[in-house]
PDB file of N, CA and C in Angstrom:
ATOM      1  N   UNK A   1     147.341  82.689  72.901  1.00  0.00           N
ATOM      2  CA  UNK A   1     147.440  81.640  73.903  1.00  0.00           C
ATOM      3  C   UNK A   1     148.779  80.919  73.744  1.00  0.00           C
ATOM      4  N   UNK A   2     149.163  80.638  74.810  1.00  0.00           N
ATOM      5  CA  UNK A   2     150.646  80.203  74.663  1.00  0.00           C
ATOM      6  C   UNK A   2     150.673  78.215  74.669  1.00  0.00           C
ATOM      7  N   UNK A   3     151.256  77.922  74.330  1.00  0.00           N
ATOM      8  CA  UNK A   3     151.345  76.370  73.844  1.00  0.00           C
ATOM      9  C   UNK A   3     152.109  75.638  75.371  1.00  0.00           C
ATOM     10  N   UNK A   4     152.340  76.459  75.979  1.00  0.00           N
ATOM     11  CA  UNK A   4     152.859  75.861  77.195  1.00  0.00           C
ATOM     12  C   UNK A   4     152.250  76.783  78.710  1.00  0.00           C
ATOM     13  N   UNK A   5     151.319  76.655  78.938  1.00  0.00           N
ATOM     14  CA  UNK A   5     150.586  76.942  80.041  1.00  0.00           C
ATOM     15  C   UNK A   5     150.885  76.789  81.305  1.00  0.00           C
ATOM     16  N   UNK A   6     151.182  75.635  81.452  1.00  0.00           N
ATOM     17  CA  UNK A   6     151.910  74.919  82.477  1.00  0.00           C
ATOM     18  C   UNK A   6     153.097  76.229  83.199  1.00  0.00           C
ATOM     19  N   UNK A   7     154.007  76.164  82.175  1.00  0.00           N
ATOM     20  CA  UNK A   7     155.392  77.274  82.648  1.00  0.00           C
ATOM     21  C   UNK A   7     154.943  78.947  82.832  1.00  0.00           C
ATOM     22  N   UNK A   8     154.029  78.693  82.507  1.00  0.00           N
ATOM     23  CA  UNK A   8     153.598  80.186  82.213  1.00  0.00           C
ATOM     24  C   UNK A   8     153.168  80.304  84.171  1.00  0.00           C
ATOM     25  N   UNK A   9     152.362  79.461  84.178  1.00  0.00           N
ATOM     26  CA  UNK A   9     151.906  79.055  85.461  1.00  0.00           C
ATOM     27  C   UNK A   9     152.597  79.150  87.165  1.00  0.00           C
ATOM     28  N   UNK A  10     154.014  78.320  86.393  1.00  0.00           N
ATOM     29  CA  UNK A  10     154.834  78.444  87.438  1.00  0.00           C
ATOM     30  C   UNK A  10     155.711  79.164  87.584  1.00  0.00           C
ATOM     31  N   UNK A  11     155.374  80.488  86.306  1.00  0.00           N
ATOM     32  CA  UNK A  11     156.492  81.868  86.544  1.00  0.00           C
ATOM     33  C   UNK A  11     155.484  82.530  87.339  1.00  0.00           C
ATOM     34  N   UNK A  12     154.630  82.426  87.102  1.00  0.00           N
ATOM     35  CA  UNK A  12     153.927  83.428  87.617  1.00  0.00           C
ATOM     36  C   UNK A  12     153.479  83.349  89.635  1.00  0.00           C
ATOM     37  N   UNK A  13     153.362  82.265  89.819  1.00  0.00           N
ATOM     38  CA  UNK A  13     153.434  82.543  90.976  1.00  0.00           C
ATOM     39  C   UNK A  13     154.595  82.726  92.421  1.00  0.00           C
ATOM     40  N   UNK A  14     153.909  83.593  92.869  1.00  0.00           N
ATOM     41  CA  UNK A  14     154.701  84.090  94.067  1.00  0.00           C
ATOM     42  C   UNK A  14     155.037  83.779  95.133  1.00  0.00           C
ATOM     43  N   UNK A  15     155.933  82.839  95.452  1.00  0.00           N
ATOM     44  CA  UNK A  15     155.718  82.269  96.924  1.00  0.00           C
ATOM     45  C   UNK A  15     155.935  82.663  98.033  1.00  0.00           C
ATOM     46  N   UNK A  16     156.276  84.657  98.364  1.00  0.00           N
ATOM     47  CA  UNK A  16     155.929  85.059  99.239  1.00  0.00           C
ATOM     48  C   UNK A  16     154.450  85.079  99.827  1.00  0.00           C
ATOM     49  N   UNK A  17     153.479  84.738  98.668  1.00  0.00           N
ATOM     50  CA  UNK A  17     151.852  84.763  99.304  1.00  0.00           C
ATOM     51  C   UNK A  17     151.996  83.773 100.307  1.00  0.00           C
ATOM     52  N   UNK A  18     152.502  82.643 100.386  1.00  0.00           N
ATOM     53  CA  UNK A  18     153.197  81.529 101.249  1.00  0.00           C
ATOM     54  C   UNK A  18     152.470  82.007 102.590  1.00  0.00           C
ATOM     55  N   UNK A  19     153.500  83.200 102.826  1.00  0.00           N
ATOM     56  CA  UNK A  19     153.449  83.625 104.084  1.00  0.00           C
ATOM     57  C   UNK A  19     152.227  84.521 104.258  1.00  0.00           C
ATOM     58  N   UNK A  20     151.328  85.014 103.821  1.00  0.00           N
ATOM     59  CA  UNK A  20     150.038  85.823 103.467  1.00  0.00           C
ATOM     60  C   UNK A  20     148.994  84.414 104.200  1.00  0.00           C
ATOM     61  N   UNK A  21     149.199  83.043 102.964  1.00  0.00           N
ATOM     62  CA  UNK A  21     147.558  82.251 102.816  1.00  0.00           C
ATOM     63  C   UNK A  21     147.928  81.961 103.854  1.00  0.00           C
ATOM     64  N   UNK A  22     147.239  81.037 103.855  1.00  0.00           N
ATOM     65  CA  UNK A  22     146.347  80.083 105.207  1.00  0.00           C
ATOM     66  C   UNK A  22     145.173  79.098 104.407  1.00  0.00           C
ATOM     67  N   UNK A  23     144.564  77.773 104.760  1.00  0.00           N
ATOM     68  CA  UNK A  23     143.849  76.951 104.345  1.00  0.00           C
ATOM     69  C   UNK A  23     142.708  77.793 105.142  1.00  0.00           C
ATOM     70  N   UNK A  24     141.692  77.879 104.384  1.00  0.00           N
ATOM     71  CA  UNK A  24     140.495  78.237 104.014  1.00  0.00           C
ATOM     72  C   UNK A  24     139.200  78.044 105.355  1.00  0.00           C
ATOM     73  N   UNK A  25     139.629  76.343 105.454  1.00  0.00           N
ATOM     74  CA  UNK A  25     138.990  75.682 106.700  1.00  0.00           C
ATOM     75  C   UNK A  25     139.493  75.121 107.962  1.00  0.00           C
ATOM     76  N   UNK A  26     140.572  75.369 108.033  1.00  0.00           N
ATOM     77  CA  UNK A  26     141.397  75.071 109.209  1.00  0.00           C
ATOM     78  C   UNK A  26     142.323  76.381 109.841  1.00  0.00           C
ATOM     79  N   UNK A  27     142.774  77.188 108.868  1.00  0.00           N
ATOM     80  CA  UNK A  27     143.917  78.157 108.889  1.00  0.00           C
ATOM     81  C   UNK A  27     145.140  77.937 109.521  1.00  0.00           C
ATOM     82  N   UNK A  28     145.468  76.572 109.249  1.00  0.00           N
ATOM     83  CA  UNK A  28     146.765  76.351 108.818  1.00  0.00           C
ATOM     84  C   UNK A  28     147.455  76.497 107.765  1.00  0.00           C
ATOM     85  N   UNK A  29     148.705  76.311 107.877  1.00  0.00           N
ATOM     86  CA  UNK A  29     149.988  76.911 106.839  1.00  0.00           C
ATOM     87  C   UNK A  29     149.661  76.051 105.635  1.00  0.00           C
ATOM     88  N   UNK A  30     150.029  76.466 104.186  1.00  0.00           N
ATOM     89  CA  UNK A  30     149.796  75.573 103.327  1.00  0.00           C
ATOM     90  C   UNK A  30     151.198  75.528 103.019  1.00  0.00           C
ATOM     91  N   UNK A  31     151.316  74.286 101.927  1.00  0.00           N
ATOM     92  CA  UNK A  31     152.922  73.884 101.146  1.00  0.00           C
ATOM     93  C   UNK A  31     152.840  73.807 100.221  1.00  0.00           C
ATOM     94  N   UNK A  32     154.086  74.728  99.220  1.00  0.00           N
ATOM     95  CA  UNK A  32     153.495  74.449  97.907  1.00  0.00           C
ATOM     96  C   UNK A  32     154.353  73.576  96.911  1.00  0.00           C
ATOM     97  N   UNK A  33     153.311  72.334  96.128  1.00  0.00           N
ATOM     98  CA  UNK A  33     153.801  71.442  95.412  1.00  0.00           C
ATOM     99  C   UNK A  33     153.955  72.186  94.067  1.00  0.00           C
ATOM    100  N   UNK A  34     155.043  72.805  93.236  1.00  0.00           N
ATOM    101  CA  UNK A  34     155.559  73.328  92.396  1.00  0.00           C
ATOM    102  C   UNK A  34     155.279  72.507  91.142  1.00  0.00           C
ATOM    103  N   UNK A  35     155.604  71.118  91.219  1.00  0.00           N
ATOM    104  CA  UNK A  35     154.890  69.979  90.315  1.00  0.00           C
ATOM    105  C   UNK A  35     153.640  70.317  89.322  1.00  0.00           C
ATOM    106  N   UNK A  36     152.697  70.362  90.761  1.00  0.00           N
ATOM    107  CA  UNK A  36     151.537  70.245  90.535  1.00  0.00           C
ATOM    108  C   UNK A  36     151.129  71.222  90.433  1.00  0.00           C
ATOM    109  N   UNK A  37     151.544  72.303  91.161  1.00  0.00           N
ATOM    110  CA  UNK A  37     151.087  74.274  91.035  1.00  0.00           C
ATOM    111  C   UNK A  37     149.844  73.861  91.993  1.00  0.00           C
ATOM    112  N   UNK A  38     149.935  73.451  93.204  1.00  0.00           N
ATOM    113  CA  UNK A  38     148.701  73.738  93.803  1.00  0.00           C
ATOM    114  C   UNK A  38     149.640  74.014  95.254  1.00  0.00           C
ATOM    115  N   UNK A  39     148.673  74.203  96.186  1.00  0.00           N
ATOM    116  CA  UNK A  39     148.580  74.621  97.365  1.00  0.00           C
ATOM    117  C   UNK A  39     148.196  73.592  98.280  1.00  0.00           C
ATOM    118  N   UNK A  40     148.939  73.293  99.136  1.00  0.00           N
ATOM    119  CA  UNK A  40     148.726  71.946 100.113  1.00  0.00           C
ATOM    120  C   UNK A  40     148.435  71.978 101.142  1.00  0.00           C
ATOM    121  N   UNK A  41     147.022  71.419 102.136  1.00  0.00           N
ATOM    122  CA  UNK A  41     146.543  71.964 103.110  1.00  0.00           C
ATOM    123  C   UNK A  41     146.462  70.408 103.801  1.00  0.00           C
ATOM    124  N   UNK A  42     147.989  69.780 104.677  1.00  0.00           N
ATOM    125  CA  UNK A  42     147.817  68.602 105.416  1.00  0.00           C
ATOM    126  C   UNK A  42     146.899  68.430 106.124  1.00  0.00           C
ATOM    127  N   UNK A  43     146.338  69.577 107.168  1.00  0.00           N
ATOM    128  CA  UNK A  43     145.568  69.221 107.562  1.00  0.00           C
ATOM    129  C   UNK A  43     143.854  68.712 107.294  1.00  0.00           C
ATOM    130  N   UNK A  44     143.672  69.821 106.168  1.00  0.00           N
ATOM    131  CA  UNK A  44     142.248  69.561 105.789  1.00  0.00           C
ATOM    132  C   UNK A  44     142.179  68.733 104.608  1.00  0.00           C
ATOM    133  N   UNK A  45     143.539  67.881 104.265  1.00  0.00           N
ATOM    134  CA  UNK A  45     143.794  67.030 103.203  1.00  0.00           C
ATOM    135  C   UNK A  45     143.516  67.271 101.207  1.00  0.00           C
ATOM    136  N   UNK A  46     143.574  68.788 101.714  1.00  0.00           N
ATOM    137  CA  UNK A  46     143.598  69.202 100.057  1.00  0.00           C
ATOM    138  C   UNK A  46     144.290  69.616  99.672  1.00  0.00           C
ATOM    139  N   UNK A  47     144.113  70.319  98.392  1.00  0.00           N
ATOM    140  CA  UNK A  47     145.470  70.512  97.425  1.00  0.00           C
ATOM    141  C   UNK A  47     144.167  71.772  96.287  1.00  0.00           C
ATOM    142  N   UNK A  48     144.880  72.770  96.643  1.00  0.00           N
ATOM    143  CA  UNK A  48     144.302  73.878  96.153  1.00  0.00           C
ATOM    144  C   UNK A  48     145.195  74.281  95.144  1.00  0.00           C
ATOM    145  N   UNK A  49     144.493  74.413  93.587  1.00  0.00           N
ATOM    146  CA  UNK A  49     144.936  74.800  92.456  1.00  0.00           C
ATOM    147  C   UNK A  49     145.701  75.836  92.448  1.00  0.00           C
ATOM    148  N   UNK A  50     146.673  76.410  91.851  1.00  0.00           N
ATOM    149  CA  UNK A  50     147.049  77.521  91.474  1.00  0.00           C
ATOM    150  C   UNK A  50     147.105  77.610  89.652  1.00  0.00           C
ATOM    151  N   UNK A  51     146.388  78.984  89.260  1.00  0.00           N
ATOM    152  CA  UNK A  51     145.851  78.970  87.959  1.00  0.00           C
ATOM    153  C   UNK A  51     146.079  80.196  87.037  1.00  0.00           C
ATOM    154  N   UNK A  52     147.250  80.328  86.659  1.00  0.00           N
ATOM    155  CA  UNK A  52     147.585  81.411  86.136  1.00  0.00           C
ATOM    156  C   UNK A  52     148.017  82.608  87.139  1.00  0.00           C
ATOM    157  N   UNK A  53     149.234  81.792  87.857  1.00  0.00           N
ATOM    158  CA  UNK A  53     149.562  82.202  88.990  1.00  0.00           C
ATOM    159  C   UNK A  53     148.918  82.841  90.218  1.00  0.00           C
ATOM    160  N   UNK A  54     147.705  82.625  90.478  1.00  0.00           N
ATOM    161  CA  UNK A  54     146.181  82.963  91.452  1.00  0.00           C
ATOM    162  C   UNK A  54     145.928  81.501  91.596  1.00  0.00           C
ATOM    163  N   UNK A  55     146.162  81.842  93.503  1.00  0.00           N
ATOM    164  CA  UNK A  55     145.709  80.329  94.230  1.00  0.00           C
ATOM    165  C   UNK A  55     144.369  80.295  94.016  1.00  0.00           C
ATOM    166  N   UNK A  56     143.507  79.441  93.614  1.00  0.00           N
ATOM    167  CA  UNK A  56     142.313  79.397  94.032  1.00  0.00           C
ATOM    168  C   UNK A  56     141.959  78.721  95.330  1.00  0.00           C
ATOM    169  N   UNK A  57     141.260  79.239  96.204  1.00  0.00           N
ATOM    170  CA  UNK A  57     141.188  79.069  97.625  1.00  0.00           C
ATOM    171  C   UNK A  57     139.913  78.591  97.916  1.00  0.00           C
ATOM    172  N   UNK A  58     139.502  77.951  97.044  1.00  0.00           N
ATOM    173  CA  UNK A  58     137.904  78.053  97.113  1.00  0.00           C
ATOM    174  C   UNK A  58     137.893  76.274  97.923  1.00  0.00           C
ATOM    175  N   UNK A  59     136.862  76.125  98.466  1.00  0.00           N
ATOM    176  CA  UNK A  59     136.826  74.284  98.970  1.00  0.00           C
ATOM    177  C   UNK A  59     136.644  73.401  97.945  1.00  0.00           C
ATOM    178  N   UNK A  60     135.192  73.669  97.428  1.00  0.00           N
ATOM    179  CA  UNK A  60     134.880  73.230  96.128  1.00  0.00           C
ATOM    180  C   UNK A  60     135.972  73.065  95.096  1.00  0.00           C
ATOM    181  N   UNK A  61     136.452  74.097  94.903  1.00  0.00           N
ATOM    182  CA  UNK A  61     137.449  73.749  93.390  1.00  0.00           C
ATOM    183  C   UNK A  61     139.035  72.652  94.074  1.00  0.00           C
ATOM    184  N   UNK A  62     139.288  72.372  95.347  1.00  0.00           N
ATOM    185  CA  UNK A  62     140.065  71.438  96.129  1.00  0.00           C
ATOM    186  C   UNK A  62     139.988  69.940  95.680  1.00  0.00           C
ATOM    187  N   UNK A  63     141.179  69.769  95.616  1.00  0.00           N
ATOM    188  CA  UNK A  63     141.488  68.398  95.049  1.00  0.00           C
ATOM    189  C   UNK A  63     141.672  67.734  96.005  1.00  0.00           C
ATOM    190  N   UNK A  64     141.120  66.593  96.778  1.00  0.00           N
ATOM    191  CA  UNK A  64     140.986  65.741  97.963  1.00  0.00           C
ATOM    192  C   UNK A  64     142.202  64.756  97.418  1.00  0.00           C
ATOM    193  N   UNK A  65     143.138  64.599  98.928  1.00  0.00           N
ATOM    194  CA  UNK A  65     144.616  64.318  98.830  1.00  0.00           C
ATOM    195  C   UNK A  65     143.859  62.845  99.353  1.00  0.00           C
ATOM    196  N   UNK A  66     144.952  61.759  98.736  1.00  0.00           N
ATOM    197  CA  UNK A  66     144.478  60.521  99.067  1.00  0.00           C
ATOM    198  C   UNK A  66     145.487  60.170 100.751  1.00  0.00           C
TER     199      UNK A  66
END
């Protein structure tokens, strides 16, 4: 296990999927906050994890944007 997870995180993902996703419940475009390694869905006001470079797309696991 590596002591820095985080970087490991943000090598690994791809931001041609960019152009692939879509939000889950709306299927609009998402944006991605590099910061945070998640996936940003303005319209449906979440913020979808990315976790060892794999978006998780799920609703449930969505972090509700204030």
């Amino acid at each position: 296990m590596s002591d820095m997870p985080e970087e490991e995180d943000r090598a690994a993902f791809d931001r041609r999927m960019l152009e692939a996703l879509v939000c889950p419940l709306t299927q609009a475009p998402l944006h991605y906050d590099a910061a945070r390694q998640e996936l940003i869905s303005k319209p449906a006001h979440l913020a979808f994890p990315i976790r060892a470079g794999i978006p998780i797309m799920v609703p449930d696991e969505a972090r509700p944007l204030d």
